[in-house]
Protein backbone atom coordinates (compact mmCIF):
# COMPACT_ATOMS: atom_id res chain seq x y z
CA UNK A 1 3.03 -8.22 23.27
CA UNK A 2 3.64 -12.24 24.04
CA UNK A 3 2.21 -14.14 26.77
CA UNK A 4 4.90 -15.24 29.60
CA UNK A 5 5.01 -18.53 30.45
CA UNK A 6 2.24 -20.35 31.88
CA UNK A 7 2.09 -21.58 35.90
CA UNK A 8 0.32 -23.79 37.55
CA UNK A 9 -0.08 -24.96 41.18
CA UNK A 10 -0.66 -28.73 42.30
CA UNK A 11 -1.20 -30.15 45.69
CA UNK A 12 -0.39 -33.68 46.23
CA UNK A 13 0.37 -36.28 49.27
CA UNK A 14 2.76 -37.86 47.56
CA UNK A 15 4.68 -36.76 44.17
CA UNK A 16 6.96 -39.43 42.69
CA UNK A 17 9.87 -37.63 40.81
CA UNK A 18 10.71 -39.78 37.55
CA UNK A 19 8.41 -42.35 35.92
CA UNK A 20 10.67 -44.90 35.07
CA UNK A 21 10.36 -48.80 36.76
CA UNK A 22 10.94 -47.33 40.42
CA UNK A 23 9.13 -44.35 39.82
CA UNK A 24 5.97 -45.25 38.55
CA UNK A 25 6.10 -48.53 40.71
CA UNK A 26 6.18 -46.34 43.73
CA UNK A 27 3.22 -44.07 42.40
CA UNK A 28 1.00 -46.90 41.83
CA UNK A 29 1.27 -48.67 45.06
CA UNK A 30 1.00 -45.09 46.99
CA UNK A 31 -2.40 -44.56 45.22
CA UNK A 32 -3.40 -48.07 45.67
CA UNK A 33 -2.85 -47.18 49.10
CA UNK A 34 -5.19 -44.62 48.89
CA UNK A 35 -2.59 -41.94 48.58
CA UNK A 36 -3.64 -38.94 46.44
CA UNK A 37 -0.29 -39.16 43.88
CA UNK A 38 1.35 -36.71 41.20
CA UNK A 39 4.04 -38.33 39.14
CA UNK A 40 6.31 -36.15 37.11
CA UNK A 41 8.44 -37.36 34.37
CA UNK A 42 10.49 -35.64 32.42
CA UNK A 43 10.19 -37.39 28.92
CA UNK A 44 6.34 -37.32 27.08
CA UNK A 45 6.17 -41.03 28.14
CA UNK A 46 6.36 -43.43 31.43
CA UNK A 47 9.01 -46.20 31.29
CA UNK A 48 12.17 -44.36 31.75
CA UNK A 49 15.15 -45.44 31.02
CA UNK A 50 14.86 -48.99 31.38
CA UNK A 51 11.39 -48.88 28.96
CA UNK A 52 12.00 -46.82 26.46
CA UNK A 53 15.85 -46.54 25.74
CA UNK A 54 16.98 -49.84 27.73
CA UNK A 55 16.03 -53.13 29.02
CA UNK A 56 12.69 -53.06 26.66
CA UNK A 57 14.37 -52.72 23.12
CA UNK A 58 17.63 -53.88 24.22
CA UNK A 59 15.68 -57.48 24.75
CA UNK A 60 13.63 -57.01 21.38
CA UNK A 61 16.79 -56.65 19.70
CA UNK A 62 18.69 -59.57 21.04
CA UNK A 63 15.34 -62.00 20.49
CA UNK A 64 15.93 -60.84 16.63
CA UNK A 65 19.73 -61.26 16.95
CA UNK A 66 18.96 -64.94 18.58
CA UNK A 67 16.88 -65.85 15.81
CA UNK A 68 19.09 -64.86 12.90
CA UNK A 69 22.20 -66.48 14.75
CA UNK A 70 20.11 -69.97 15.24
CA UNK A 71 19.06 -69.66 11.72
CA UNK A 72 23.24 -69.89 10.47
CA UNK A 73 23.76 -72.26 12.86
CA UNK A 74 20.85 -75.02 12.03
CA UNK A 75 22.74 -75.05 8.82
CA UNK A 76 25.32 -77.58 10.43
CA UNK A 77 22.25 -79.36 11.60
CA UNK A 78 21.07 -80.04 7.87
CA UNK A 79 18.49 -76.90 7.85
CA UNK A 80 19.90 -74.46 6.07
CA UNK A 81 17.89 -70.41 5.52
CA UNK A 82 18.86 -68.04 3.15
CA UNK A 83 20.72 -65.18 4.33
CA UNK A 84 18.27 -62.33 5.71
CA UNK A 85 17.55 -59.45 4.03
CA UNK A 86 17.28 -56.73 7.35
CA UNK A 87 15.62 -53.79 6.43
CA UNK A 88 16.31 -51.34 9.35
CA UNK A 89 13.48 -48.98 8.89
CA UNK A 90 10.96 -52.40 9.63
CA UNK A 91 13.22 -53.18 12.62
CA UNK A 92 13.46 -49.97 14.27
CA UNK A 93 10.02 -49.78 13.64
CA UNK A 94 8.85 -52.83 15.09
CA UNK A 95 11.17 -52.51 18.02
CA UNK A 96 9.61 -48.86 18.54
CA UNK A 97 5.95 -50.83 18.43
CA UNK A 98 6.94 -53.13 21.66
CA UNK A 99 8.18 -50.00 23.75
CA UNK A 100 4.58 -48.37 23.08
CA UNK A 101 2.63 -50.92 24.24
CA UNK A 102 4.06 -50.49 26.99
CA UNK A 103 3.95 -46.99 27.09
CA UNK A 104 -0.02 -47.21 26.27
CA UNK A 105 -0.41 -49.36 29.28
CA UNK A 106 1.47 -47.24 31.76
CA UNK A 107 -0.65 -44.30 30.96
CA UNK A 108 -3.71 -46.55 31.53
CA UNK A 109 -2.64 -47.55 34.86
CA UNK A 110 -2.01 -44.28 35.52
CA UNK A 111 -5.21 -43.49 34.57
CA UNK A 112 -7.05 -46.06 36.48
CA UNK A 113 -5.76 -45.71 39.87
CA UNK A 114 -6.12 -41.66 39.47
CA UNK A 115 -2.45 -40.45 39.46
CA UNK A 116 -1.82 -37.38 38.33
CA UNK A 117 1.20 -37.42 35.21
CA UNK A 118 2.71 -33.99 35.09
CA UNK A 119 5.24 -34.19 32.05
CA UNK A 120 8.80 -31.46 32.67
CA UNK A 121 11.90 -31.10 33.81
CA UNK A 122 11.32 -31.06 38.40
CA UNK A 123 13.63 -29.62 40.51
CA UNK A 124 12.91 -29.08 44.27
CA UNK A 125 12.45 -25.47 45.23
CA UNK A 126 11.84 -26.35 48.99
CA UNK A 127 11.34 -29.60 50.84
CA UNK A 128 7.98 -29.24 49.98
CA UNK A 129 7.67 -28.20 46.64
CA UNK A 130 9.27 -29.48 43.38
CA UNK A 131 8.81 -26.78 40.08
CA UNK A 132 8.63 -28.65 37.01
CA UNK A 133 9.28 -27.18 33.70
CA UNK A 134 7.57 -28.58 30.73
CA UNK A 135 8.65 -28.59 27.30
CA UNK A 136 6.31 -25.86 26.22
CA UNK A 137 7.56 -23.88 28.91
CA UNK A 138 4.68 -24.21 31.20
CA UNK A 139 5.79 -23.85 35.05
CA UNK A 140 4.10 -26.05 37.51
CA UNK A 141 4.68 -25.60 41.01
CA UNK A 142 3.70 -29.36 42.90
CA UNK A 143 3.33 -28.74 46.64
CA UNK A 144 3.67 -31.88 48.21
CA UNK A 145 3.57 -33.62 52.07
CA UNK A 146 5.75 -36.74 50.91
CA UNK A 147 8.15 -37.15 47.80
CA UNK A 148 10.32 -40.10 46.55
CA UNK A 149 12.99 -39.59 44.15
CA UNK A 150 13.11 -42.03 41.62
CA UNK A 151 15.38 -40.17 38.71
CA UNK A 152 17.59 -43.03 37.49
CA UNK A 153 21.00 -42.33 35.78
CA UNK A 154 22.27 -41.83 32.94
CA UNK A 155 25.41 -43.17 30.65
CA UNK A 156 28.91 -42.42 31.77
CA UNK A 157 31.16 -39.98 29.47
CA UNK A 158 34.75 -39.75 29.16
CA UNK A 159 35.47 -35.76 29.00
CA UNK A 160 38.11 -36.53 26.07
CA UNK A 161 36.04 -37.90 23.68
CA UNK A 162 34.43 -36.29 21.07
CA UNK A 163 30.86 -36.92 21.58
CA UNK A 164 29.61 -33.94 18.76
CA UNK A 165 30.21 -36.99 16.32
CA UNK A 166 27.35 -38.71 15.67
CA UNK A 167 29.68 -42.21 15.20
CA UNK A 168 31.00 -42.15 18.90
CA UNK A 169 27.45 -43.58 20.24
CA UNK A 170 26.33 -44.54 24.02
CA UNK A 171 23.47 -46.88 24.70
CA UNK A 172 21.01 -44.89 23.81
CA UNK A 173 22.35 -43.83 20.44
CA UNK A 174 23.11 -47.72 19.66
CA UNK A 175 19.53 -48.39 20.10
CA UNK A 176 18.35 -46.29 17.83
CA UNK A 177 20.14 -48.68 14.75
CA UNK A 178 20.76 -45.59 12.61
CA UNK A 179 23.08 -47.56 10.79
CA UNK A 180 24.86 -50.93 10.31
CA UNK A 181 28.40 -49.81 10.90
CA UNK A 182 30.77 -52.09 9.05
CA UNK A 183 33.70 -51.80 11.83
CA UNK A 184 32.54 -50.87 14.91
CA UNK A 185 34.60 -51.03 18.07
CA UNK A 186 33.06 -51.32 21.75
CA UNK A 187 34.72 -49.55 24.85
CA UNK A 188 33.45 -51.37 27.92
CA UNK A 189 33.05 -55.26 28.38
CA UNK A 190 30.00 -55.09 31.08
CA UNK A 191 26.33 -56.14 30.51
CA UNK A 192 25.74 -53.40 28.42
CA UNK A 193 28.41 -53.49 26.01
CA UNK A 194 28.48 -56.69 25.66
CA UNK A 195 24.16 -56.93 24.93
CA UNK A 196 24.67 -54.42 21.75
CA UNK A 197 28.01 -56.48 20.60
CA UNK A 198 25.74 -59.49 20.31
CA UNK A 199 22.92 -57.21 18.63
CA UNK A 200 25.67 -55.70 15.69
CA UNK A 201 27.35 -58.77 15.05
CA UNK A 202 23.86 -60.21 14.15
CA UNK A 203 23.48 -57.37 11.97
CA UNK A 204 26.33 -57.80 10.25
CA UNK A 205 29.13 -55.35 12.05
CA UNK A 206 32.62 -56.50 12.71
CA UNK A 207 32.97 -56.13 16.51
CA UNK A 208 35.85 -55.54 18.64
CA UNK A 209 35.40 -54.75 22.34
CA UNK A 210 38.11 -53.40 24.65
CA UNK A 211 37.96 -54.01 28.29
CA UNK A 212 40.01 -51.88 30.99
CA UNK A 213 40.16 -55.24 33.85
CA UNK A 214 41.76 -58.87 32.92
CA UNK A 215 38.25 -60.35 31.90
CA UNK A 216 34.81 -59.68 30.63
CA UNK A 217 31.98 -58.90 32.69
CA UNK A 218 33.92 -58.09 35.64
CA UNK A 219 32.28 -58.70 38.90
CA UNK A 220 31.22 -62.14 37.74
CA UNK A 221 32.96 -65.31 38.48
CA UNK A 222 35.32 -66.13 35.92
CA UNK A 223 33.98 -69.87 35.30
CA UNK A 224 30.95 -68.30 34.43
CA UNK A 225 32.29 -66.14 31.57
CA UNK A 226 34.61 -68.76 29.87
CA UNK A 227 31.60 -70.11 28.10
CA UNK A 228 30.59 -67.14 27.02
CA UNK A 229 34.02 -65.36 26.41
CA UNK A 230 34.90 -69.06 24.20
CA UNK A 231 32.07 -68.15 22.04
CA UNK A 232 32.52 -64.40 20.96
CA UNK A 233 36.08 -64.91 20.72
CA UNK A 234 35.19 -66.93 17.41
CA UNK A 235 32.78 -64.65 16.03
CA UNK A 236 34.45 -61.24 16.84
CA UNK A 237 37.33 -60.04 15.20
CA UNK A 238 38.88 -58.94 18.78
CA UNK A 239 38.20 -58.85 22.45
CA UNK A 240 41.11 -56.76 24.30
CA UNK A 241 41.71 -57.38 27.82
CA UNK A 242 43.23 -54.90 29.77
CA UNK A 243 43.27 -52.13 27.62
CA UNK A 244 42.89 -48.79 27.56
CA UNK A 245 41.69 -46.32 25.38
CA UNK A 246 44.35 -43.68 25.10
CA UNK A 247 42.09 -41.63 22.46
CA UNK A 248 39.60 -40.85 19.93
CA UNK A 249 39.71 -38.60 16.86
CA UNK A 250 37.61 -38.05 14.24
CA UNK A 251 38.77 -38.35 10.87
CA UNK A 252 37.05 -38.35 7.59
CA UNK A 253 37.01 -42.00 6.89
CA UNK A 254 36.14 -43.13 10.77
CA UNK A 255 37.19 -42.68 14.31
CA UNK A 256 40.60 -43.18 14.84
CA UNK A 257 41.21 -45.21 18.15
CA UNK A 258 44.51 -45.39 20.21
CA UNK A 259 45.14 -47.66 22.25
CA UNK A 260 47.12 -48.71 25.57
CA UNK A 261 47.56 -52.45 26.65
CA UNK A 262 49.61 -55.53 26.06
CA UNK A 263 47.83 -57.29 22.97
CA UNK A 264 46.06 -53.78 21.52
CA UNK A 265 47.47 -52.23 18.34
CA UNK A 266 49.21 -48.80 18.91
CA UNK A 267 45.82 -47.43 16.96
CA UNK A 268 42.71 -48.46 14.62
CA UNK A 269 40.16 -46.43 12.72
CA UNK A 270 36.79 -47.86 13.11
CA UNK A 271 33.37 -46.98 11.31
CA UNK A 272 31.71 -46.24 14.87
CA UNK A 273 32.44 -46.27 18.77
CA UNK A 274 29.84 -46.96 20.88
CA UNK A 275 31.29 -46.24 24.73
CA UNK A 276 29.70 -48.52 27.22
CA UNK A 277 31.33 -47.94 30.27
CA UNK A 278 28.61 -47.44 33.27
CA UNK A 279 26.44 -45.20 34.37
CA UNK A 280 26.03 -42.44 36.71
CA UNK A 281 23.45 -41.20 39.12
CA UNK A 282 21.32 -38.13 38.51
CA UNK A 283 21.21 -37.26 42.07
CA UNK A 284 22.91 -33.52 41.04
CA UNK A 285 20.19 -32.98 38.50
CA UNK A 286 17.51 -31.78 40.70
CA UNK A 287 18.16 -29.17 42.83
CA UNK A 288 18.45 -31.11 46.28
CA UNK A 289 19.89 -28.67 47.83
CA UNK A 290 16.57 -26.61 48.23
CA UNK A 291 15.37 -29.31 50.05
CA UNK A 292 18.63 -29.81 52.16
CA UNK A 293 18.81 -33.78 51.06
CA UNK A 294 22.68 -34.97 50.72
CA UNK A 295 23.81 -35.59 47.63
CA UNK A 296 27.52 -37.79 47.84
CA UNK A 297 30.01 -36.31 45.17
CA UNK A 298 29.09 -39.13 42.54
CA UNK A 299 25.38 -38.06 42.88
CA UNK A 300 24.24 -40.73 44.91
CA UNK A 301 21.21 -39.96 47.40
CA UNK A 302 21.97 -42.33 50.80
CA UNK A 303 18.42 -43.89 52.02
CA UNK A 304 18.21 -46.54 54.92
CA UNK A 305 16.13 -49.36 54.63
CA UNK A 306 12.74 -47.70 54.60
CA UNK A 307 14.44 -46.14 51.49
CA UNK A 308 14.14 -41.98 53.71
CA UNK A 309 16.68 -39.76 52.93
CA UNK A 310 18.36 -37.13 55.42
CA UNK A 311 15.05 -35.45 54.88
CA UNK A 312 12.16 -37.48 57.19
CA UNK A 313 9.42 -37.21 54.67
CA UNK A 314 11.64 -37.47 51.42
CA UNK A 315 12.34 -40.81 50.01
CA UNK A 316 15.09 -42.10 47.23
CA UNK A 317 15.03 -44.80 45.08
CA UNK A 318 16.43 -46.95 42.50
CA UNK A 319 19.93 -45.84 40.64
CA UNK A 320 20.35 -42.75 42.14
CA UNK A 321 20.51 -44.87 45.78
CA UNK A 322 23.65 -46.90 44.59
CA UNK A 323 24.62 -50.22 42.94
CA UNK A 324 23.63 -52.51 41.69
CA UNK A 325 21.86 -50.17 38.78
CA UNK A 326 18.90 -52.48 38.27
CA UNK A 327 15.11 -52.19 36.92
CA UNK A 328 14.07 -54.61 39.53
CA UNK A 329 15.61 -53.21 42.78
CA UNK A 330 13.70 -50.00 41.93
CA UNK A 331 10.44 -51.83 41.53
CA UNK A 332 11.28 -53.57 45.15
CA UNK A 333 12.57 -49.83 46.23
CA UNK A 334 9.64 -48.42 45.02
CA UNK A 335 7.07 -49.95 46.86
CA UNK A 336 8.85 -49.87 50.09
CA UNK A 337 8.96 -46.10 50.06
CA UNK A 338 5.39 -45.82 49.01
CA UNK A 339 4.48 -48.21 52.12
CA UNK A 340 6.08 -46.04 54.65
CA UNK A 341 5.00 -43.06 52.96
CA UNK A 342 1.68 -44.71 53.28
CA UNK A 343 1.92 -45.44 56.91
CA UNK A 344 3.03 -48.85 56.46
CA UNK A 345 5.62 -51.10 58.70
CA UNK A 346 8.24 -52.10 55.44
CA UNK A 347 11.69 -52.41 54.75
CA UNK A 348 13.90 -53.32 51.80
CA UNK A 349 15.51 -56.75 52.81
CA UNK A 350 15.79 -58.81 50.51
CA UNK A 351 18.59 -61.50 50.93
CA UNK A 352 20.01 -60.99 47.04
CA UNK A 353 19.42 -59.18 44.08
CA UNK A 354 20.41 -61.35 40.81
CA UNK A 355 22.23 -60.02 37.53
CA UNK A 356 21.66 -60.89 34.10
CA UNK A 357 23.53 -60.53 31.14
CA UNK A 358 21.74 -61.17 28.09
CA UNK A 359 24.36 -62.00 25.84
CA UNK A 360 24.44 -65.61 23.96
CA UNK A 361 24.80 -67.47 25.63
CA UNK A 362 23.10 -65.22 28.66
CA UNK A 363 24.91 -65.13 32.32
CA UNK A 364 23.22 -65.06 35.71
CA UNK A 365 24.24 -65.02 39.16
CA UNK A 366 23.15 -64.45 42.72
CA UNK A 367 23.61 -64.51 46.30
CA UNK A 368 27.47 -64.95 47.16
CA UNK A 369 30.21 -65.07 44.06
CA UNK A 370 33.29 -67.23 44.91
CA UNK A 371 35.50 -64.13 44.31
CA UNK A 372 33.38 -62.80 47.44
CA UNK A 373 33.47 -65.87 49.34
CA UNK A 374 37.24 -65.92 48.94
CA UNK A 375 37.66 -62.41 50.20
CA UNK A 376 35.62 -62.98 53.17
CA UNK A 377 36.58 -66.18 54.40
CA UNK A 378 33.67 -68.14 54.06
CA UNK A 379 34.05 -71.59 54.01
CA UNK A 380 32.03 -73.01 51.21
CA UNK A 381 30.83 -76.14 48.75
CA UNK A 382 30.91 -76.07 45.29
CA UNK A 383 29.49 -77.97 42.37
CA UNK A 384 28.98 -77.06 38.57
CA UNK A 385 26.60 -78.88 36.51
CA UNK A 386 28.03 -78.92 33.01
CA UNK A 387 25.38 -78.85 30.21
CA UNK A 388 27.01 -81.04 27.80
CA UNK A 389 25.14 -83.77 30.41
CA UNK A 390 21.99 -82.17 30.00
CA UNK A 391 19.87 -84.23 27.59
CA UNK A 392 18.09 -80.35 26.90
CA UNK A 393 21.12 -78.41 26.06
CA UNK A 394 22.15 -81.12 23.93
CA UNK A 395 18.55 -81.40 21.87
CA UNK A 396 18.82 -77.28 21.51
CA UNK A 397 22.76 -77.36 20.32
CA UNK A 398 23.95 -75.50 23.14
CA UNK A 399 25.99 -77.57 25.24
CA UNK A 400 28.43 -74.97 26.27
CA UNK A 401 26.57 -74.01 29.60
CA UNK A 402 27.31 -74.26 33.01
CA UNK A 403 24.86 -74.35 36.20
CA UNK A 404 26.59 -73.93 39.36
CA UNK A 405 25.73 -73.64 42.91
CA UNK A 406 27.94 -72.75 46.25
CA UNK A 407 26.53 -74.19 49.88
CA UNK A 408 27.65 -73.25 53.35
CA UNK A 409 29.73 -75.93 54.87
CA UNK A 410 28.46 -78.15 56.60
CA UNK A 411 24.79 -77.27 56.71
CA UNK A 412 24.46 -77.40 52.96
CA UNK A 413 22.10 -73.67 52.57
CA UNK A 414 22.77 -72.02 49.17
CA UNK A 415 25.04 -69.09 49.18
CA UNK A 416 24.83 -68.17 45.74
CA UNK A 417 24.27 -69.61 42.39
CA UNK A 418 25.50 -68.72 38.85
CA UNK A 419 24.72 -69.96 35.12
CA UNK A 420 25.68 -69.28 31.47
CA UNK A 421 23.77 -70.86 28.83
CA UNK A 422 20.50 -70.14 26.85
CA UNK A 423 17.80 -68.68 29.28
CA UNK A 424 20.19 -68.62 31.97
CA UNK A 425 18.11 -65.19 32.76
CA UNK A 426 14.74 -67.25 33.79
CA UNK A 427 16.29 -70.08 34.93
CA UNK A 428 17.94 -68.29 38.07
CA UNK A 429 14.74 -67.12 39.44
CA UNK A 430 14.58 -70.54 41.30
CA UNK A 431 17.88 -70.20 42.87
CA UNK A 432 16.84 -66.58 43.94
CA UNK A 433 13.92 -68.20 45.63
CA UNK A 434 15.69 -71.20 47.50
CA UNK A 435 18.26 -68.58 48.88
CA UNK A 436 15.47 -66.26 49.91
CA UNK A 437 13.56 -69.04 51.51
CA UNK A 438 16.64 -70.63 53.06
CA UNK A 439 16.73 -73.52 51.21
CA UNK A 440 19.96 -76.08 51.28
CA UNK A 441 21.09 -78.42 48.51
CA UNK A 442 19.05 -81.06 49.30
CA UNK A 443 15.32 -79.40 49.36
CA UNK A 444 16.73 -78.21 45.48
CA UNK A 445 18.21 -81.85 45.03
CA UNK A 446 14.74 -83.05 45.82
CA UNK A 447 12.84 -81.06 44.09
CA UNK A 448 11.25 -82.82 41.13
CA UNK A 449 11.73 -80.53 37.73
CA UNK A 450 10.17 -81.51 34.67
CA UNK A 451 12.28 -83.53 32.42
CA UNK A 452 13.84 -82.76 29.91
CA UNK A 453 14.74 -78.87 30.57
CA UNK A 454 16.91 -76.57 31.16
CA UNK A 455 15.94 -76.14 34.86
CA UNK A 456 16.93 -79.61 35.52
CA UNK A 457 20.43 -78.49 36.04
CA UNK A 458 20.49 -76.69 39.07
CA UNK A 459 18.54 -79.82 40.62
CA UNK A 460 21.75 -81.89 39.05
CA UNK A 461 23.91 -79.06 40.25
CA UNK A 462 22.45 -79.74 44.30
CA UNK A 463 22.68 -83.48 43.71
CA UNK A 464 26.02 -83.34 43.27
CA UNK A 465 26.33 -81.37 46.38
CA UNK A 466 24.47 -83.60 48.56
CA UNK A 467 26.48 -86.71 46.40
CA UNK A 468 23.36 -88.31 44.66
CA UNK A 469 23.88 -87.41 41.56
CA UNK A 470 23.48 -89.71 38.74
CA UNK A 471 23.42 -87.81 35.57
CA UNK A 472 27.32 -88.02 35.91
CA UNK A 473 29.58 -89.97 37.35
CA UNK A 474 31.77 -87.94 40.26
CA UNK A 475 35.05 -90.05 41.91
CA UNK A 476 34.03 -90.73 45.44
């Protein structure tokens, strides 16, 4: 006779439903707030997505990508390197060693501030109790007074394809560098798509990327992809602009691809597929319905700005609250909801919430896009710095960039701001700020940054705003 499974009973103020950013974010500051906190994740580690099969390695793997493309390229500088020898077991490993040092510190946090880590599959029963599942089959039943949903998303599939072969890959399979295939082909020309492009052409793949809208990166301003779009034309073997993927069948040599659009052959047969086309909330995952939240169609919880769902005393967070899909509108998220859960007068409000591709060259942007000034009438100023004046971007070779800025009429406050170029990713943290603190082109303009950098060029980009610049010369 065998044992049934096992059950257990927890009681907590607040339980935190997925440990990723958000999640574990939220548990943190509740217990710092003195809250007594379970966390449940369902993988055996804390990070979620963004840690463990995401933003973590995905960075690690473009630093090594960035240092084997600089080493080709100092070769038309007179330095020239041997070609490198990658040996994929070394790599995986070592990009496996950065995501569990993280890992390893997450469970000490957890540790220190007291929060209970139940690992398992939750789903509410009631809207006060969430049964988890563990892998072993152990049942634990968390009673709680609060809870805030923090369960992320997960990659977008297209019913058609045939995903029980191992070479059609999503994001998460890509990052697991199984293989260097010789011919791969990318569906999807966002952020994400784009990152492992610029990851497999370093290690040696012959990329094509196929993109359903009329550019890459859609969403952004166009100005600010030319750089980049000028760049990868030249080192992939195609970029397809709207384009369709009509199908994909396996065959024994590859995938065979068809295709639909105006400069697309009819079909291709690539080594591997790796479908990058968004993501999608987990919202229907977890039994909401026991606790009578509203889950939209897509999955999507709605929240207001003390992040509280339909349901007083449950909270939602992160992906599964809507766009933009980012690591650090969770964190913000996260410690909202903990803050009212706490007792605490908060709100999310932040003024703008920046993206980041980090491609090479990377691509940032916040605030207000011209596409979205256009379409709302707003009556703006523009400038763009170009890099091939900055005495920086010239020293590092990379003179392709682009810094530019957009200023209300008149009073000259900063809308929104946008750059490609190396580091564009830290450098827009400053324009984030100025916007947030209501800032106008001539506090930035005045501003002294340390010469020579990169970050000079959004001061440049204000000057020529406010019409002092003299790092170039503009007509008056």
């Amino acid at each position: 006779m065998t044992d049934g499974p096992k059950s257990n009973e927890l009681k907590a103020e607040i339980v935190v439903l997925g440990g990723g950013p958000g999640g574990y974010t939220a548990a943190f500051r509740a217990a710092d707030l003195g809250k007594q906190v379970v966390l449940i994740e369902r993988y055996p580690v804390l990070g979620g997505v963004c840690l463990n099969v995401g933003c973590i390695p995905s960075k690690a793997l473009l630093h090594m990508a960035q240092v084997i493309h600089e080493a080709e390229e100092f070769g038309d500088n007179g330095i020239t390197f041997s070609k490198p020898k990658i040996d994929l077991d070394k790599v995986r490993s070592w990009k496996m060693g950065v995501t569990k040092t993280l890992n390893d510190g997450l469970a000490a946090l957890a540790k220190q501030r007291k929060v209970t880590v139940v690992y398992g599959m939750g789903k509410f029963s009631s809207a006060n109790s969430i049964q988890v599942e563990s892998n072993d089959g152990t049942m634990t039943a968390v009673h709680f007074d609060q809870a805030i949903i923090a369960v992320g998303s997960h990659p977008t599939k297209i019913p058609t394809f045939p995903y029980d072969d191992s070479r059609l890959m999503d994001s998460t399979d890509a990052l697991d560098l199984k293989n260097i295939p010789k011919k791969l082909l990318i569906v999807g020309g966002g952020i994400i798509g784009l990152e492992m492009a610029t990851v497999y052409h370093a290690l040696g793949s012959e990329i094509s990327v196929v993109e359903l809208m009329d550019q890459i990166i859609p969403g952004c301003d166009k100005d600010l992809i030319t750089p980049l779009f000028r760049r990868i034309k030249k080192q992939y073997k195609n970029i397809w602009l709207e384009t369709k993927v009509t199908s994909i069948k396996p065959e024994a040599k590859g995938l065979k691809v068809g295709f639909e659009g105006k400069d697309a052959p009819e079909s291709e047969l690539f080594d591997s597929v790796l479908v990058a086309v968004g993501r999608q909330p987990n919202g229907k995952a977890i039994n909401a319905e026991q606790a009578g939240i509203a889950v939209d169609e897509r999955g999507f919880i709605s929240v207001d700005k003390q992040q509280r769902t339909n349901i007083k005393h449950i909270f939602a967070i992160g992906d599964v609250v809507g766009n933009p899909m980012l690591a650090h509108k969770a964190v913000h998220e996260g410690k909202v909801a903990a803050e009212v859960a706490a007792g605490h007068k908060s709100a999310f409000d932040a003024l703008t919430i920046p993206s980041v591709a980090y491609t090479d060259p990377e691509v940032a942007w916040m605030g207000l896009t011209e596409n979205q000034a256009k379409q709302q009438g707003i009556e703006y100023d523009k400038a763009a710095f170009p890099w091939a004046a900055s005495g920086r971007a010239l020293s590092i070779g990379r003179k392709e960039g682009v810094t530019k800025i957009l200023c209300e009429k008149g009073t000259g406050r900063i809308l929104g701001a946008g750059m490609v170029g190396t580091n564009a990713g830290e450098l827009i943290a400053e324009a984030v700020l100025a916007l947030e603190m209501g800032a106008d082109a001539e506090d930035i303009g005045l501003t002294i940054h340390p010469h020579p950098t990169l970050s000079e060029t959004l001061g440049f980009a204000a000057e020529m705003i406010s019409g002092t610049i003299t790092d170039i010369y503009m007509k008056r």
